[in-house]
Each structure stands twice: as C-alpha cells, then as structure tokens.
C-alpha atoms as a PDB file:
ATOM      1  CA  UNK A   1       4.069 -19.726  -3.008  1.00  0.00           C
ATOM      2  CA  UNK A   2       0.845 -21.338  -3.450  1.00  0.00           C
ATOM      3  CA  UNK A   3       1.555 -24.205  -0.779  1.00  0.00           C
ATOM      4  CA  UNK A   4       3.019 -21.714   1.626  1.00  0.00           C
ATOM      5  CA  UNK A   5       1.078 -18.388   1.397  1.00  0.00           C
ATOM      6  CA  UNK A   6      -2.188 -19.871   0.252  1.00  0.00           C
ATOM      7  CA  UNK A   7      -4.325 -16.576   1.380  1.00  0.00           C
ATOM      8  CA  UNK A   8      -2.230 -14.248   0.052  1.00  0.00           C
ATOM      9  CA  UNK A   9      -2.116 -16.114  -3.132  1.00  0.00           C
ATOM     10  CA  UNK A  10      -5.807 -16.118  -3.499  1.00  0.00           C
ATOM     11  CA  UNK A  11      -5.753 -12.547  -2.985  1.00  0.00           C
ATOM     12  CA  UNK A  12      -3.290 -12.152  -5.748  1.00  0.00           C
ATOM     13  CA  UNK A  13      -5.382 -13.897  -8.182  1.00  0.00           C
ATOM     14  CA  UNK A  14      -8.487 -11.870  -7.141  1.00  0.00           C
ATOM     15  CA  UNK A  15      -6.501  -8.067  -7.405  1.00  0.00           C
ATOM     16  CA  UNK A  16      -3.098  -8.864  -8.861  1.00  0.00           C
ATOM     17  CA  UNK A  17      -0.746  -6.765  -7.420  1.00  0.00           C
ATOM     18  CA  UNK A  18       0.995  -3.429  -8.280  1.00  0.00           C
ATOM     19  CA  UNK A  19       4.815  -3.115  -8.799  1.00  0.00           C
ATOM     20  CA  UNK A  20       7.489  -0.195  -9.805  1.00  0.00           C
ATOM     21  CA  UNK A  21      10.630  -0.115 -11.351  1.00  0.00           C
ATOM     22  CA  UNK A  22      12.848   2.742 -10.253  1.00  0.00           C
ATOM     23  CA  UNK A  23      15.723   4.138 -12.565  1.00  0.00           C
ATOM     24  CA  UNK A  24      18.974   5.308 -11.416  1.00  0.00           C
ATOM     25  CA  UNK A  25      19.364   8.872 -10.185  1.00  0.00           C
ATOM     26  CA  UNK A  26      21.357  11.487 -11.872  1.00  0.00           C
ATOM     27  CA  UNK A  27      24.613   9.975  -9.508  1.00  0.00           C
ATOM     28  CA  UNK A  28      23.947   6.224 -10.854  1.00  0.00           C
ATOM     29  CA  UNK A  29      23.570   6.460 -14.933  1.00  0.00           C
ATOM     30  CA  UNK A  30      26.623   4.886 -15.895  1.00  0.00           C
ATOM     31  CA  UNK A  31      27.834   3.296 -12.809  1.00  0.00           C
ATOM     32  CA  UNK A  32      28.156  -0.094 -11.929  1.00  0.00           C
ATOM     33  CA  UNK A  33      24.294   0.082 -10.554  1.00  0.00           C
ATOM     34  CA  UNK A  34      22.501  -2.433 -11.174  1.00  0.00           C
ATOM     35  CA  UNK A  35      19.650   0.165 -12.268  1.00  0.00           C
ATOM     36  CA  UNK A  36      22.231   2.198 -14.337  1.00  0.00           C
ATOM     37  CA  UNK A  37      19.926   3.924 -16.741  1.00  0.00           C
ATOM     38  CA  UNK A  38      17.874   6.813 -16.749  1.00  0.00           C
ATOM     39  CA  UNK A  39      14.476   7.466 -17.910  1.00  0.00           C
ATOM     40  CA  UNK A  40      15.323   9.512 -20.910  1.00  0.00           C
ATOM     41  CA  UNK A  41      17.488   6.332 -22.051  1.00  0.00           C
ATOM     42  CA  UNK A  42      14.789   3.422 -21.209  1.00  0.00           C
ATOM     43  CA  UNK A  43      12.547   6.063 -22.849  1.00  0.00           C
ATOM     44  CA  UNK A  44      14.141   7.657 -25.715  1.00  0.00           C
ATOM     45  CA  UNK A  45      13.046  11.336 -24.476  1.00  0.00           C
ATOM     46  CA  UNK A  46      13.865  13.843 -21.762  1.00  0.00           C
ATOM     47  CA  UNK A  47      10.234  15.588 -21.984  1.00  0.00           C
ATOM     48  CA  UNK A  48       8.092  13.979 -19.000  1.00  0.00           C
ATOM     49  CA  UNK A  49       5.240  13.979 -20.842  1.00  0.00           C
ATOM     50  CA  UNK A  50       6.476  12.619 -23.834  1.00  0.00           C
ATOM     51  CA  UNK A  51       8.293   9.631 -21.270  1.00  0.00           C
ATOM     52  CA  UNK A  52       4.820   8.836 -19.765  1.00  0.00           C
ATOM     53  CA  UNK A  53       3.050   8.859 -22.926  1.00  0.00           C
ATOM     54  CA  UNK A  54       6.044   6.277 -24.450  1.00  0.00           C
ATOM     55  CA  UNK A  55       5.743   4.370 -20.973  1.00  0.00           C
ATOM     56  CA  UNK A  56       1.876   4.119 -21.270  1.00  0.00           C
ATOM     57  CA  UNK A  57       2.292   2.924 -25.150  1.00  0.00           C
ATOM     58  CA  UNK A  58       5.153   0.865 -25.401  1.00  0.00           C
ATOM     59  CA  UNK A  59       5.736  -0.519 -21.970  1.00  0.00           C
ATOM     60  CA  UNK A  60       1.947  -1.181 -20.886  1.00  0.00           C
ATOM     61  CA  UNK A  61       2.740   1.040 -17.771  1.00  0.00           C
ATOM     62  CA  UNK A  62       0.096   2.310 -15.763  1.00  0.00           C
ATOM     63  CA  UNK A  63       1.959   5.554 -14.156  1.00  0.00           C
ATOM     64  CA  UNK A  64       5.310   7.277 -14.305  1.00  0.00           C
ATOM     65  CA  UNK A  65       6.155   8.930 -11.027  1.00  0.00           C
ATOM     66  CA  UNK A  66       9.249  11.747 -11.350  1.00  0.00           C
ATOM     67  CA  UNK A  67      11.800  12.571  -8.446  1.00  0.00           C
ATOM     68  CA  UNK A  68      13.871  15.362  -7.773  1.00  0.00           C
ATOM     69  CA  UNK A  69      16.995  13.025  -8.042  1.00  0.00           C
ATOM     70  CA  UNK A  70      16.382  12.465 -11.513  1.00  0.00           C
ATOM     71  CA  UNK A  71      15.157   9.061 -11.347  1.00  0.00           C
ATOM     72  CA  UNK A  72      11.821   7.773 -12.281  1.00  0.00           C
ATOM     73  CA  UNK A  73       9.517   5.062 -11.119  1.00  0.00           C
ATOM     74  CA  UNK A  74       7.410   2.711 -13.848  1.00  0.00           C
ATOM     75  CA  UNK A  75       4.534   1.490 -12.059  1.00  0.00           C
ATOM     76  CA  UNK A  76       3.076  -1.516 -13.912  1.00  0.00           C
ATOM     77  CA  UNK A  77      -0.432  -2.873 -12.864  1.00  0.00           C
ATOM     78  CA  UNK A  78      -2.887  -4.290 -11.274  1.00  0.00           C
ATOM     79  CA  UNK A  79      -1.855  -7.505 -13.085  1.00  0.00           C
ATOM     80  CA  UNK A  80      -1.127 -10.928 -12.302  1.00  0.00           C
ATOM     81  CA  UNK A  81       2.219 -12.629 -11.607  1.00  0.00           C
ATOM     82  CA  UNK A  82       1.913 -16.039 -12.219  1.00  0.00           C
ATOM     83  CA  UNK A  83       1.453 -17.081 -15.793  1.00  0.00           C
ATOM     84  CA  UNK A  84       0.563 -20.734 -17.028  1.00  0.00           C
ATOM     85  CA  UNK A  85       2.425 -22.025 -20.185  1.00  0.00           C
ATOM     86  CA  UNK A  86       3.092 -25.940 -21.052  1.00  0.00           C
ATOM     87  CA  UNK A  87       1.207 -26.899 -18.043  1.00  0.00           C
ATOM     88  CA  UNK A  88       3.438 -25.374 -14.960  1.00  0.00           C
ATOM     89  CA  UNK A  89       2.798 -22.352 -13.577  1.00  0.00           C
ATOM     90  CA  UNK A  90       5.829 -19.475 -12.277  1.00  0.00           C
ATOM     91  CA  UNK A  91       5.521 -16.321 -10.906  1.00  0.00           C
ATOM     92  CA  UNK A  92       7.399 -14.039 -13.308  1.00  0.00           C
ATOM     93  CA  UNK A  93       7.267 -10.049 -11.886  1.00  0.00           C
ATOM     94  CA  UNK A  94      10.266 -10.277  -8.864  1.00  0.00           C
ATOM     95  CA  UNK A  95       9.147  -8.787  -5.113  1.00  0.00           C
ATOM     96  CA  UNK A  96      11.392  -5.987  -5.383  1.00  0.00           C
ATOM     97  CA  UNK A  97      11.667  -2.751  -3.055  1.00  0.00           C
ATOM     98  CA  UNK A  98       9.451  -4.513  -0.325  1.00  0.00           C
ATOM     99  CA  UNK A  99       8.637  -2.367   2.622  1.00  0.00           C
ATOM    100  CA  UNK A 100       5.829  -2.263   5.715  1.00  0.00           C
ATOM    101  CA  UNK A 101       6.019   1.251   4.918  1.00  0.00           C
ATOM    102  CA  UNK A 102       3.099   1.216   1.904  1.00  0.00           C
ATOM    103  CA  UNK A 103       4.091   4.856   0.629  1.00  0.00           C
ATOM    104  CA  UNK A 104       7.330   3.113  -0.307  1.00  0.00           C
ATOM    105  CA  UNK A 105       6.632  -0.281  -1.351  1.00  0.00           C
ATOM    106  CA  UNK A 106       7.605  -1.038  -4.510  1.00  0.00           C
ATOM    107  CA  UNK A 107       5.064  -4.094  -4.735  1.00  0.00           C
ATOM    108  CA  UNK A 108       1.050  -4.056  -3.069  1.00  0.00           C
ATOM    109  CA  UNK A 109      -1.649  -5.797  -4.179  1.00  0.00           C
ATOM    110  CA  UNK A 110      -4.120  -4.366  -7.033  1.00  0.00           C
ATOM    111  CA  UNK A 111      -5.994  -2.862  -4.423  1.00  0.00           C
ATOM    112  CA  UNK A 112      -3.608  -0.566  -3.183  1.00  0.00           C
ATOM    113  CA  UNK A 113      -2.860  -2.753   0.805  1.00  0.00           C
ATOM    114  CA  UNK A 114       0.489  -3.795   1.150  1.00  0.00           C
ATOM    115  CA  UNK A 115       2.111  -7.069   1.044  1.00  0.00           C
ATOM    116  CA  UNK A 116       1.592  -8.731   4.750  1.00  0.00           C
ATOM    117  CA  UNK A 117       4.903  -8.753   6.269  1.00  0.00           C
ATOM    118  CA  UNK A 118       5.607 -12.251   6.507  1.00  0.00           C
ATOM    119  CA  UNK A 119       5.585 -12.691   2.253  1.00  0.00           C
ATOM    120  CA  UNK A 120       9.087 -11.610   2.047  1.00  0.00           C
ATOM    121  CA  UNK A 121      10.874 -13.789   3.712  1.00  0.00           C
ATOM    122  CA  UNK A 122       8.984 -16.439   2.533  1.00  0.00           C
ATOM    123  CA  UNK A 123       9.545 -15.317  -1.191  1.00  0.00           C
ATOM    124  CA  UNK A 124      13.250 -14.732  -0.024  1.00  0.00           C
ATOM    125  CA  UNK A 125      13.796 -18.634   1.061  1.00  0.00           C
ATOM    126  CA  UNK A 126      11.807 -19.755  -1.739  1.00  0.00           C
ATOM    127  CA  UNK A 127      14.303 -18.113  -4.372  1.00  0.00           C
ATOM    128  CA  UNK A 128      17.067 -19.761  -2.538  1.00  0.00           C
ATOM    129  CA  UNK A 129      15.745 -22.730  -2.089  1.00  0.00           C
ATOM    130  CA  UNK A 130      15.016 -22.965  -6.201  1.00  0.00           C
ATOM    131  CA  UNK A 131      18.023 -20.780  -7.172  1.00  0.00           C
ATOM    132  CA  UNK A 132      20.600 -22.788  -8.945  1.00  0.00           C
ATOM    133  CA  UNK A 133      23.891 -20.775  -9.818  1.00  0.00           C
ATOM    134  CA  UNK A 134      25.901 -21.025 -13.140  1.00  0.00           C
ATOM    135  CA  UNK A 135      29.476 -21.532 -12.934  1.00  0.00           C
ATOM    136  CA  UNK A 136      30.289 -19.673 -16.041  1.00  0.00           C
ATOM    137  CA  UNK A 137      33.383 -20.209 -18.116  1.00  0.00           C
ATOM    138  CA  UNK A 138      34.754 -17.980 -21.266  1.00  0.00           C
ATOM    139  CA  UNK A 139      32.430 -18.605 -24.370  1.00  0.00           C
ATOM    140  CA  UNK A 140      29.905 -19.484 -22.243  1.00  0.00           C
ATOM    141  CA  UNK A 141      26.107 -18.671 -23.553  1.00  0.00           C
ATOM    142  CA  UNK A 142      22.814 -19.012 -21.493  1.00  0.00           C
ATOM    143  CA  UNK A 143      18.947 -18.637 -22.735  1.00  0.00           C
ATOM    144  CA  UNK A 144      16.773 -18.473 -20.345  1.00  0.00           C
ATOM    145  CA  UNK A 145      12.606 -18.086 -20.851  1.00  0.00           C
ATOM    146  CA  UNK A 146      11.551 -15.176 -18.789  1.00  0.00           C
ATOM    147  CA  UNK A 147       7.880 -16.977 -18.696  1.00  0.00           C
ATOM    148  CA  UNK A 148       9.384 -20.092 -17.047  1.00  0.00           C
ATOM    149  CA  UNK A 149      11.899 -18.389 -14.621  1.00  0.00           C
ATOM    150  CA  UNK A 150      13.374 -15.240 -12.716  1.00  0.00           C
ATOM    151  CA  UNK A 151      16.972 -14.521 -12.892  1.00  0.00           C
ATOM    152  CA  UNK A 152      19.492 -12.726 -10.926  1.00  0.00           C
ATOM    153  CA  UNK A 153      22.693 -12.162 -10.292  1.00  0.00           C
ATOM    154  CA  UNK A 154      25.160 -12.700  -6.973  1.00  0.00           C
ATOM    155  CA  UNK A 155      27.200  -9.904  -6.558  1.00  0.00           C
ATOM    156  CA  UNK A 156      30.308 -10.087  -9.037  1.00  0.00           C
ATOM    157  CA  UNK A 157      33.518  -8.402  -9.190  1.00  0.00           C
ATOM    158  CA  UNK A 158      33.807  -5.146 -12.013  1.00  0.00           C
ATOM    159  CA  UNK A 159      34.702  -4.397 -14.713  1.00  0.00           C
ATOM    160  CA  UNK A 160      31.852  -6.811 -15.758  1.00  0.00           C
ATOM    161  CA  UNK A 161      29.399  -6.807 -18.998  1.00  0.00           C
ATOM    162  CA  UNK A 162      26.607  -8.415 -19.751  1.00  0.00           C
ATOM    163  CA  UNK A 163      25.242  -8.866 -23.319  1.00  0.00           C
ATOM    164  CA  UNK A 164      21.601  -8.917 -23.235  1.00  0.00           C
ATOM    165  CA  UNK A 165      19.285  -9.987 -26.393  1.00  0.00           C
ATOM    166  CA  UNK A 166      15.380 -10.216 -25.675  1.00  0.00           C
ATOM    167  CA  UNK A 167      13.460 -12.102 -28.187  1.00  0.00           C
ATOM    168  CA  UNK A 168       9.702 -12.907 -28.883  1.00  0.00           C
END
C-alpha cells in the first residue's frame, strides 16, 4: 500500500480512517451469512442503549448506528490501520463495504472524505497478489496472528463450521 498509494497512505497516518461493521438483519441471524449475528448477540442485550453503552466499553467503538431491518452498524475510529510489531508493518482493519457513495461507505478517512476511488482496486489486487490459500484436510488446525495478517475465506460449500478461539 505504501509503495503504491503513497498519498493516500500519508493521509492515513495523518487522520486514520473510520470503518463499520454491520450485523445481519432480522432475515440473516442464523443463516449461512457470513455476518450471521445480531446485535443483541455480539452485545449481550436487546436495549439500544444498553448495546451502545457495551459497544463504547467493551469494544472501543465510537458509534452504534440502528436500522429498521434489525441490524446494526459498529463504527470504530478515527484510528490507524497499520500496526508495527517485530519490525514489519501490516495493515490489520479490512476495506470492507467500499463505496463512492460516502453516506454508505463503510470505510473514510478520520476526517470524514471518502476513500479516492482508485484505493479499492488497488487494495483488491494487493490481497490477491499476497493471499495464499490453505488446502485443508480433516484434523487440520491453523493459528494465525491477527497483528501480522488478514484472513478470509473463498466461498465454500454448507453445511460448514468454523471453530473460532481468540486469544491475547
């Protein structure tokens, strides 16, 4: 990112940028979503105030925005996504939701402006160029540091489950 977007990069380190994670809808909790949860379960409440004060508190969220379609957005920031650890640097919050349309963006910088529009793609080929995919067999485990590298998933066939532990 650095070699390729070097202005928007400096920009980032001046503002940081702003990002949101949406949860599902009332139609998604349970599904094969990737976003499958609601609020009340990431937050352990169905009160809206309650969820924003456990959001602010426990999550380090900066705003909780409600919808009609029962979903919620988190929006986490300004902050800055590239951390330094062991002497490397990696850019650890994912450009999610990306849109020219900045009511909708999901990522902008700390400012409030939007992303310019030639950052996605560039973050796009940049994740494939770097991915590297796991051909997993039965038994299989994998640890991965969160502060060294983003994952993801290709889409998979269901029934599928993932076992998740997240440790400090």
């Amino acid at each position: 990112m650095e070699e390729r977007l070097p202005e928007f990069m400096a920009k980032v380190a001046d503002v940081g940028i702003i990002h949101g994670n949406k949860t599902a809808t009332n139609a998604e909790v349970g599904t094969q979503a990737i976003f499958n949860k609601s609020w009340m379960s990431y937050l352990g409440t169905d009160d809206e105030a309650e969820a924003v004060k456990r959001a602010k508190e426990n999550l380090s969220c900066s705003t909780v925005h409600f919808f009609s379609d029962g979903s919620a957005e988190l929006i986490f920031g300004p902050s800055n996504p590239v951390v330094e650890r062991e002497g490397k640097r990696a850019w650890i919050i994912p450009i999610l939701g990306y849109t020219d349309d900045i009511n909708m963006a999901s990522n902008k910088f700390g400012d409030g402006s939007a992303f310019p529009l030639e950052v996605l793609g560039i973050y796009e080929q940049l994740l494939e160029e770097n991915c590297v995919d796991i051909k997993w067999q039965k038994g299989d485990i994998l640890l991965l540091d969160n502060f060294a590298v983003q994952h993801a998933r290709r889409p998979g066939k269901p029934p599928r489950r993932v076992l998740a532990c997240m440790c400090k």
